[in-house]
PDB file of N, CA and C in Angstrom:
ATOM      1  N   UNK A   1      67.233  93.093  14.822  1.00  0.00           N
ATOM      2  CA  UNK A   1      67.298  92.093  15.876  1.00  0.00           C
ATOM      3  C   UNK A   1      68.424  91.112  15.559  1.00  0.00           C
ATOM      4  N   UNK A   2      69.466  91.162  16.261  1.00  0.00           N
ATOM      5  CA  UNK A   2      70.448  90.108  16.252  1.00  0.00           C
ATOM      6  C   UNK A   2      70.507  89.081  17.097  1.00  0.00           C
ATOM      7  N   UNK A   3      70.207  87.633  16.415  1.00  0.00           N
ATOM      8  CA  UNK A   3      70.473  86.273  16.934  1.00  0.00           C
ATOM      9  C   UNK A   3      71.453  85.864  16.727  1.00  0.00           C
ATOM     10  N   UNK A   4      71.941  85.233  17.843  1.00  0.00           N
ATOM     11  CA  UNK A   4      73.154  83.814  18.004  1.00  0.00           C
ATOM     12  C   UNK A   4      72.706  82.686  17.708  1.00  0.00           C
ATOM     13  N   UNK A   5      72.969  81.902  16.878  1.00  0.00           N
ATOM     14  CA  UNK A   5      72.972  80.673  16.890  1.00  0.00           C
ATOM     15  C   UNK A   5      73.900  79.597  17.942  1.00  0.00           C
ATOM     16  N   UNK A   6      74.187  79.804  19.145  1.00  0.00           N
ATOM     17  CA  UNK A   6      75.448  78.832  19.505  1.00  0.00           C
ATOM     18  C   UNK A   6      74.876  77.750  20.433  1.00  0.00           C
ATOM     19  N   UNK A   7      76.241  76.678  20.208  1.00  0.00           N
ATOM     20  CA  UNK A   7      75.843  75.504  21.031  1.00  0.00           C
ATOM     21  C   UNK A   7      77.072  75.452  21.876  1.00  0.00           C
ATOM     22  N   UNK A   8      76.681  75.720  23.132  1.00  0.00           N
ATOM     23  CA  UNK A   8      77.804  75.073  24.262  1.00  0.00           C
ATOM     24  C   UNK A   8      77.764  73.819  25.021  1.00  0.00           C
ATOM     25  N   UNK A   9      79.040  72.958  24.889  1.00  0.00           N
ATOM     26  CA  UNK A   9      79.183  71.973  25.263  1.00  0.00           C
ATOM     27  C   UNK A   9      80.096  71.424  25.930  1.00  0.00           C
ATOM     28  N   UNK A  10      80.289  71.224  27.180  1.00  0.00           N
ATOM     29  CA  UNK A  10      81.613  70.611  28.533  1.00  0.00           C
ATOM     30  C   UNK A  10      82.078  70.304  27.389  1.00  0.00           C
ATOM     31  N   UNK A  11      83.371  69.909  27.628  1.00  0.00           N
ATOM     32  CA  UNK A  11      83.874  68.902  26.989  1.00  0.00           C
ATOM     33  C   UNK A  11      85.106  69.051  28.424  1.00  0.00           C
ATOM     34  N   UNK A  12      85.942  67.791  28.261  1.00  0.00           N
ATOM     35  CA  UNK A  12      87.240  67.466  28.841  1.00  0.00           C
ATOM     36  C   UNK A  12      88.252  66.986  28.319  1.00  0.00           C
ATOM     37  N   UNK A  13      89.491  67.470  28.485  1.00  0.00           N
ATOM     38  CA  UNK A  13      90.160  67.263  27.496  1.00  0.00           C
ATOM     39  C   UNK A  13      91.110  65.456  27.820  1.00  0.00           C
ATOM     40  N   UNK A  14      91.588  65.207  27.018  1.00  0.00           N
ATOM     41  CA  UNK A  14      91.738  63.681  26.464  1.00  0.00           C
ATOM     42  C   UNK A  14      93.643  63.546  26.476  1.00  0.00           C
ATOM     43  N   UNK A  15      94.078  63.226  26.929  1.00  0.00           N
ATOM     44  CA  UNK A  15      95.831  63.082  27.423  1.00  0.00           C
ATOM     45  C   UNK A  15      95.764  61.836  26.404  1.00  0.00           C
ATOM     46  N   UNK A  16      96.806  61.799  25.280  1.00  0.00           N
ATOM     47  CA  UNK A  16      97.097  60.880  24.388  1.00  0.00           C
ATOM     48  C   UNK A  16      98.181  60.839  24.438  1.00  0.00           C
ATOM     49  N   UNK A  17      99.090  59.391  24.651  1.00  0.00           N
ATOM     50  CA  UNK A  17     100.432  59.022  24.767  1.00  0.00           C
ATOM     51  C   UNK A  17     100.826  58.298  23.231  1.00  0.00           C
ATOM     52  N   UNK A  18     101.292  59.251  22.460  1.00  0.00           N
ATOM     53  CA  UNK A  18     102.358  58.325  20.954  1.00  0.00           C
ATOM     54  C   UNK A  18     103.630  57.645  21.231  1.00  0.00           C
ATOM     55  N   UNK A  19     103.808  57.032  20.384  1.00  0.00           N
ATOM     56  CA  UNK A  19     105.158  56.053  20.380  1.00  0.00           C
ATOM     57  C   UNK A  19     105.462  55.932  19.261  1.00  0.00           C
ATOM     58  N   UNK A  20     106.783  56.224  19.030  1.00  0.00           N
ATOM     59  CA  UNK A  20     107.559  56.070  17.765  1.00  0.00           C
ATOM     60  C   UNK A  20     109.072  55.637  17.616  1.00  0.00           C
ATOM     61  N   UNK A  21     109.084  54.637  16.786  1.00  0.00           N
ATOM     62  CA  UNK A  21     110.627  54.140  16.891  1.00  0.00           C
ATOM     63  C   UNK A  21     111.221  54.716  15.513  1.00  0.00           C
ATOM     64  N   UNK A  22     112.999  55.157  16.508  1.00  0.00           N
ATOM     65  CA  UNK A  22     113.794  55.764  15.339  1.00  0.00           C
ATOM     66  C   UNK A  22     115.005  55.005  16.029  1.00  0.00           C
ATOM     67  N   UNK A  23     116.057  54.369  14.762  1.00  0.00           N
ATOM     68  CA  UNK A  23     116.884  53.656  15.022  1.00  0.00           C
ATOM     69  C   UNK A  23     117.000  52.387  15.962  1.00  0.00           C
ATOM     70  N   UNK A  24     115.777  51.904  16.045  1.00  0.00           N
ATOM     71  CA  UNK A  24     115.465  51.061  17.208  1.00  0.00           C
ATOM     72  C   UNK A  24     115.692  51.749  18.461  1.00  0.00           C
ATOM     73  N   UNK A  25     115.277  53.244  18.576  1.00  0.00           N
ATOM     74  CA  UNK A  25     114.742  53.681  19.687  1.00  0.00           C
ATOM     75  C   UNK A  25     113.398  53.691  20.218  1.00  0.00           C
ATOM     76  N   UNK A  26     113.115  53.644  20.951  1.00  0.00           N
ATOM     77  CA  UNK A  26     111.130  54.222  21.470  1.00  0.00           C
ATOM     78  C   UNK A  26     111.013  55.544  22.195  1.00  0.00           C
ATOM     79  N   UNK A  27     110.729  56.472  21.110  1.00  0.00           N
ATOM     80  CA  UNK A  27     110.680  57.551  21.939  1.00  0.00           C
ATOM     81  C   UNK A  27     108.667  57.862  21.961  1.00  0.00           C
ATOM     82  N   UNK A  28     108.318  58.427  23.259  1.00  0.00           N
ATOM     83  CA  UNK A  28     107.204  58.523  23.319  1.00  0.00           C
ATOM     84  C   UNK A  28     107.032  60.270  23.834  1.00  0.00           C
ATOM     85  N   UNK A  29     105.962  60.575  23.179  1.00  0.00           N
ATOM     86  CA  UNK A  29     105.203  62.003  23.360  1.00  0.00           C
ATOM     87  C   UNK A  29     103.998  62.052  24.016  1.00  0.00           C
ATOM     88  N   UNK A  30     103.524  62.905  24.620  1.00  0.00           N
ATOM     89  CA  UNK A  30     102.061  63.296  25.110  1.00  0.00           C
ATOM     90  C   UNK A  30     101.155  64.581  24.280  1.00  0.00           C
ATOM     91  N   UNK A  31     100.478  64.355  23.749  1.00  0.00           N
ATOM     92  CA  UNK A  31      99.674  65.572  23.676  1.00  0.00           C
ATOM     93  C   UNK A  31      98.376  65.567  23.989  1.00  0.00           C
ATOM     94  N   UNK A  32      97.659  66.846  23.631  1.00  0.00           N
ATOM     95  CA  UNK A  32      96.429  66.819  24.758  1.00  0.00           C
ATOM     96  C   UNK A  32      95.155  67.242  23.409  1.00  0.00           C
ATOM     97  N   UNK A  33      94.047  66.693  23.374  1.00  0.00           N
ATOM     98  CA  UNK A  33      92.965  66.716  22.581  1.00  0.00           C
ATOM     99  C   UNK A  33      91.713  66.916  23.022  1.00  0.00           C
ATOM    100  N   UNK A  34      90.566  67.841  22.438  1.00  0.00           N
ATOM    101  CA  UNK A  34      89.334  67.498  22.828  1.00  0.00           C
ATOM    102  C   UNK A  34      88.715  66.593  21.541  1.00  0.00           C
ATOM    103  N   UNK A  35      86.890  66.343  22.095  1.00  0.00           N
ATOM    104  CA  UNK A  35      86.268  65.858  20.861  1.00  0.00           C
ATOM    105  C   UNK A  35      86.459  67.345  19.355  1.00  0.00           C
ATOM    106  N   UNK A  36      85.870  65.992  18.397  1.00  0.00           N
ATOM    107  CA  UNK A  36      86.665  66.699  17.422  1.00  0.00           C
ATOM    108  C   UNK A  36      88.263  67.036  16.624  1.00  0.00           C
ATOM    109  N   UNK A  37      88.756  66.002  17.529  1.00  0.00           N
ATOM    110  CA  UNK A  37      90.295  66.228  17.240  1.00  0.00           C
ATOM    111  C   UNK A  37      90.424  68.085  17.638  1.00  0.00           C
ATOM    112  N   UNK A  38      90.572  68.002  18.440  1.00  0.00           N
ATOM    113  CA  UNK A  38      90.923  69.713  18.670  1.00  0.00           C
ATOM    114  C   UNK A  38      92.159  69.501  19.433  1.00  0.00           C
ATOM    115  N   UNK A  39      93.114  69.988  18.935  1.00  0.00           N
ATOM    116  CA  UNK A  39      94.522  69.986  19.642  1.00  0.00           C
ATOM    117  C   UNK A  39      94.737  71.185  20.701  1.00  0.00           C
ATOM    118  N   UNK A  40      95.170  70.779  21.331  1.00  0.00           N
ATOM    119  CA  UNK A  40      95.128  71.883  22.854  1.00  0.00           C
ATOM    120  C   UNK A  40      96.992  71.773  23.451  1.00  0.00           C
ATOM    121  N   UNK A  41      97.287  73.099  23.284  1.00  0.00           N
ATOM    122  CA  UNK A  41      98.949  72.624  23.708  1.00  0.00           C
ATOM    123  C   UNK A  41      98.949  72.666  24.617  1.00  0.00           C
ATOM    124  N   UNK A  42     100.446  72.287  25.603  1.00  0.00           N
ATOM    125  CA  UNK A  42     100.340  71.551  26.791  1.00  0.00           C
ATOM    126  C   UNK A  42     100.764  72.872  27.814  1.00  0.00           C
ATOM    127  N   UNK A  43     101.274  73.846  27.036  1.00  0.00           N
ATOM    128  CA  UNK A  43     101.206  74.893  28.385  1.00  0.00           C
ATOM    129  C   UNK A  43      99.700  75.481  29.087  1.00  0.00           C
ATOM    130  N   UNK A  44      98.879  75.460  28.234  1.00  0.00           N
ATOM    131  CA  UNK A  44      97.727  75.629  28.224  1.00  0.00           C
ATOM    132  C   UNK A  44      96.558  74.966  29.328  1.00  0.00           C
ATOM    133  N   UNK A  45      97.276  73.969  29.120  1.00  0.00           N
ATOM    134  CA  UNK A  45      96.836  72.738  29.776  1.00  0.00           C
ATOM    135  C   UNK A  45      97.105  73.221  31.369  1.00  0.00           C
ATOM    136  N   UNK A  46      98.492  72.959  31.529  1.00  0.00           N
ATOM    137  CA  UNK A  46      99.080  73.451  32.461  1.00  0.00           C
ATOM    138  C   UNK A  46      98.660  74.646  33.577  1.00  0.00           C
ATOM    139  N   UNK A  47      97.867  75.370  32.661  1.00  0.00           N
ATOM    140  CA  UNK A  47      97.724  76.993  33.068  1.00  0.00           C
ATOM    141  C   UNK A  47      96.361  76.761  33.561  1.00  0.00           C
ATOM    142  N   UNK A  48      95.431  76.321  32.643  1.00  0.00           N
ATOM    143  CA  UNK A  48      94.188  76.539  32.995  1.00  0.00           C
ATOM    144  C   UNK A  48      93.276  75.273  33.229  1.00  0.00           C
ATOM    145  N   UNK A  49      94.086  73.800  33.057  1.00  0.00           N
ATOM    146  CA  UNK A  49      93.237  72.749  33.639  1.00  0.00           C
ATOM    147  C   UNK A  49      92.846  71.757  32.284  1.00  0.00           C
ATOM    148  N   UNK A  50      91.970  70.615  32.834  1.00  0.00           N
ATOM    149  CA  UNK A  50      91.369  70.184  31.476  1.00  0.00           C
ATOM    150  C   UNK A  50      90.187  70.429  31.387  1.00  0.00           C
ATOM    151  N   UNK A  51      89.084  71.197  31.916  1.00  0.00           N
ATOM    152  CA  UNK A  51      87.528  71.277  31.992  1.00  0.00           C
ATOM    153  C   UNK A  51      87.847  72.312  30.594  1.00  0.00           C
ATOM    154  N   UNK A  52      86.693  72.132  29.511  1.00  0.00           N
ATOM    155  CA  UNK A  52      86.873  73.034  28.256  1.00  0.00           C
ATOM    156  C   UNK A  52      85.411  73.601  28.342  1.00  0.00           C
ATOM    157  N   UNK A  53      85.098  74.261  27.255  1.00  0.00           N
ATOM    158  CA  UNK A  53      83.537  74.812  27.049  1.00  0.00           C
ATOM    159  C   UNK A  53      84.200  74.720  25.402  1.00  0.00           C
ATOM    160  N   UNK A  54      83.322  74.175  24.393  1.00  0.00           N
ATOM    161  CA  UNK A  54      83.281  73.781  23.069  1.00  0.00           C
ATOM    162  C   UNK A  54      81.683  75.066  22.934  1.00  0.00           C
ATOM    163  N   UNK A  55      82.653  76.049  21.457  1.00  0.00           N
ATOM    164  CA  UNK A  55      81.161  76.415  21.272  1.00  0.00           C
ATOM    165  C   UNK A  55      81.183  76.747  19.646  1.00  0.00           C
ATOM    166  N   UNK A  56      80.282  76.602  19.400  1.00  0.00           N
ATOM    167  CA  UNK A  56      79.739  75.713  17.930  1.00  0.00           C
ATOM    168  C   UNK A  56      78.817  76.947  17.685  1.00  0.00           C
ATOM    169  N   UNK A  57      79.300  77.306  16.591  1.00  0.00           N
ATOM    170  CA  UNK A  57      78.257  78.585  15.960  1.00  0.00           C
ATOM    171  C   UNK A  57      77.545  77.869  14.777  1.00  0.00           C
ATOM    172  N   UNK A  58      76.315  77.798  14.513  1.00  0.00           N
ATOM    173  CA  UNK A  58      75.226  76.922  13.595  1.00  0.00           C
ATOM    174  C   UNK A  58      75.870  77.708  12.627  1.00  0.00           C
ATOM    175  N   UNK A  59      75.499  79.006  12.301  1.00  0.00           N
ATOM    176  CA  UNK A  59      75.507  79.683  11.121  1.00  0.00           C
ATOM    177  C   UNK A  59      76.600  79.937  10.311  1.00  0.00           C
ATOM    178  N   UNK A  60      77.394  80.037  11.542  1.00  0.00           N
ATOM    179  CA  UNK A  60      79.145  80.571  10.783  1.00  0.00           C
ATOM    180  C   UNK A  60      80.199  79.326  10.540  1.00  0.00           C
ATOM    181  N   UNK A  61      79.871  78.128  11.265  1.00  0.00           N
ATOM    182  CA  UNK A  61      80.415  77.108  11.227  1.00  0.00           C
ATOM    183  C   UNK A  61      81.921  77.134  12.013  1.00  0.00           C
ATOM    184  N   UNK A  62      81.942  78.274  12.592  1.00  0.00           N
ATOM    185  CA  UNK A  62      82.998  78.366  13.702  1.00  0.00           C
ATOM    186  C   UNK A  62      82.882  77.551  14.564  1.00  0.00           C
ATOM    187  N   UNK A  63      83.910  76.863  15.079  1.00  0.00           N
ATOM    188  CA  UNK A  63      84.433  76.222  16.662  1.00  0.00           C
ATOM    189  C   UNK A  63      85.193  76.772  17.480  1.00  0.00           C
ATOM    190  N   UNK A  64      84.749  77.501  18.701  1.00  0.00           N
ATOM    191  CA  UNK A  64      85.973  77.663  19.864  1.00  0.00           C
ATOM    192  C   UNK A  64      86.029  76.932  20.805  1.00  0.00           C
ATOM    193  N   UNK A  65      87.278  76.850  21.261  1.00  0.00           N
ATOM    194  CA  UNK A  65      87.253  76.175  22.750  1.00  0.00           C
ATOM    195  C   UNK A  65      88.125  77.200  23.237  1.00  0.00           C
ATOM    196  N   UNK A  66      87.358  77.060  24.473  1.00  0.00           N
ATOM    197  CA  UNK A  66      88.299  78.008  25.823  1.00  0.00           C
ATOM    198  C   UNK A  66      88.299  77.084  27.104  1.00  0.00           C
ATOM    199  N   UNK A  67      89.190  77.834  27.847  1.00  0.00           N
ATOM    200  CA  UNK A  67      88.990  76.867  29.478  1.00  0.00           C
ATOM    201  C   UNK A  67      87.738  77.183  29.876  1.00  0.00           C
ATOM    202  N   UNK A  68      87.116  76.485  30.545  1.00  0.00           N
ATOM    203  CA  UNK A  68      85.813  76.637  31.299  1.00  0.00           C
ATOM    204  C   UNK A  68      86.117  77.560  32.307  1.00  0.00           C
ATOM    205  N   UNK A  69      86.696  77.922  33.046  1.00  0.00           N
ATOM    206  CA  UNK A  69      87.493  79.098  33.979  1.00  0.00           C
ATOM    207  C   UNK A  69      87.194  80.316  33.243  1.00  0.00           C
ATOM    208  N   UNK A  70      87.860  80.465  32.336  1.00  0.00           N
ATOM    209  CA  UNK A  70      87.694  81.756  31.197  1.00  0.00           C
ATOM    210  C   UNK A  70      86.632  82.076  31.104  1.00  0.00           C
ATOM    211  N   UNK A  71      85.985  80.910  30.096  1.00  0.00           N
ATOM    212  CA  UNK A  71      84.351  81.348  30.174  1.00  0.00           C
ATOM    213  C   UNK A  71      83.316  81.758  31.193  1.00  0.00           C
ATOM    214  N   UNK A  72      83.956  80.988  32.245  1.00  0.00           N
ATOM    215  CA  UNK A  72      82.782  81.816  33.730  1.00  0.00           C
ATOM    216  C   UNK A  72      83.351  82.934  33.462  1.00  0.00           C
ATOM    217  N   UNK A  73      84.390  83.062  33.749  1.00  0.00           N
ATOM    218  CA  UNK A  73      84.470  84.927  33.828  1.00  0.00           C
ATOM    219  C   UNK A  73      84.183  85.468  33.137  1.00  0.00           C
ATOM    220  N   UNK A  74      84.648  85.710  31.479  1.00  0.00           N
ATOM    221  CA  UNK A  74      83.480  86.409  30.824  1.00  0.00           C
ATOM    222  C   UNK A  74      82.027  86.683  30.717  1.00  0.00           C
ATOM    223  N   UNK A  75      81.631  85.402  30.800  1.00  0.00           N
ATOM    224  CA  UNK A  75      80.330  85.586  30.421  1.00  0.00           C
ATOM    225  C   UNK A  75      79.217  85.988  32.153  1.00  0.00           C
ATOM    226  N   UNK A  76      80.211  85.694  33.323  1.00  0.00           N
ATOM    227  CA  UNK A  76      79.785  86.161  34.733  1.00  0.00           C
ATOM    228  C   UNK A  76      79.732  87.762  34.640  1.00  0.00           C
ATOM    229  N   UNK A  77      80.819  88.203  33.914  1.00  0.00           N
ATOM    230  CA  UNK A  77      81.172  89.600  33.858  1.00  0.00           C
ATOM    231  C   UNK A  77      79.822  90.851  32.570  1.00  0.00           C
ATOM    232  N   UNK A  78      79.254  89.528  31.975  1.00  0.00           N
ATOM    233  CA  UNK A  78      78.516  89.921  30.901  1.00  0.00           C
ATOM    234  C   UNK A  78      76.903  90.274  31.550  1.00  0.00           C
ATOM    235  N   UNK A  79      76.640  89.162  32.579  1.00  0.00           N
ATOM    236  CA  UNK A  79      75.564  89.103  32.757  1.00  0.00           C
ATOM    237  C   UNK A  79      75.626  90.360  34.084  1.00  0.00           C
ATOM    238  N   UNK A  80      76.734  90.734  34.421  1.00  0.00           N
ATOM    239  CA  UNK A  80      76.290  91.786  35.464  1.00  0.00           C
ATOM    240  C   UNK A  80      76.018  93.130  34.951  1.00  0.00           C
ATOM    241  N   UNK A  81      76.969  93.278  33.715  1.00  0.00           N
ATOM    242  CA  UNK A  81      76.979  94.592  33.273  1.00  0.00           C
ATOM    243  C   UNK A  81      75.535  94.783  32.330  1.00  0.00           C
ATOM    244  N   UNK A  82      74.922  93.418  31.757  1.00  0.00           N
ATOM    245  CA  UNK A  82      73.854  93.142  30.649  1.00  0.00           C
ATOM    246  C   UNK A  82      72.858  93.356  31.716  1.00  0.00           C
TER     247      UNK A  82
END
């Protein structure tokens, strides 16, 4: 008998603006984060939105995040064929 341990959780992702001076310039960056400090690059972003699904394996101590888009489809595609 094989159990999952997992925890799924929304998450949304978090638009953070840096600032940094070089030569008495201000140059500023964007990058994109969930909870957890999870760095998410920005084409990504782009492609599939900010709605995430965070999933947390108890046992293995793994973290994924995927787009929430993604995950309906897989797991829509799981429960028809299951």
């Amino acid at each position: 008998m094989e159990r999952k341990i997992e925890r799924v959780r929304d998450a949304h992702v978090r638009e953070v603006v840096g600032k940094k001076v070089v030569k008495d310039k201000l140059y500023t960056y964007t990058y994109y984060t969930l909870p957890l400090n999870i760095y998410i690059p920005k084409h990504v972003i782009h492609r599939y939105g900010k709605d995430y699904v965070v999933i947390i394996n108890s046992e293995t101590g793994e973290i994924r995040a995927m787009p929430k888009k993604l995950y309906e489809e897989k797991y829509k595609k799981e429960e028809v064929k299951g």
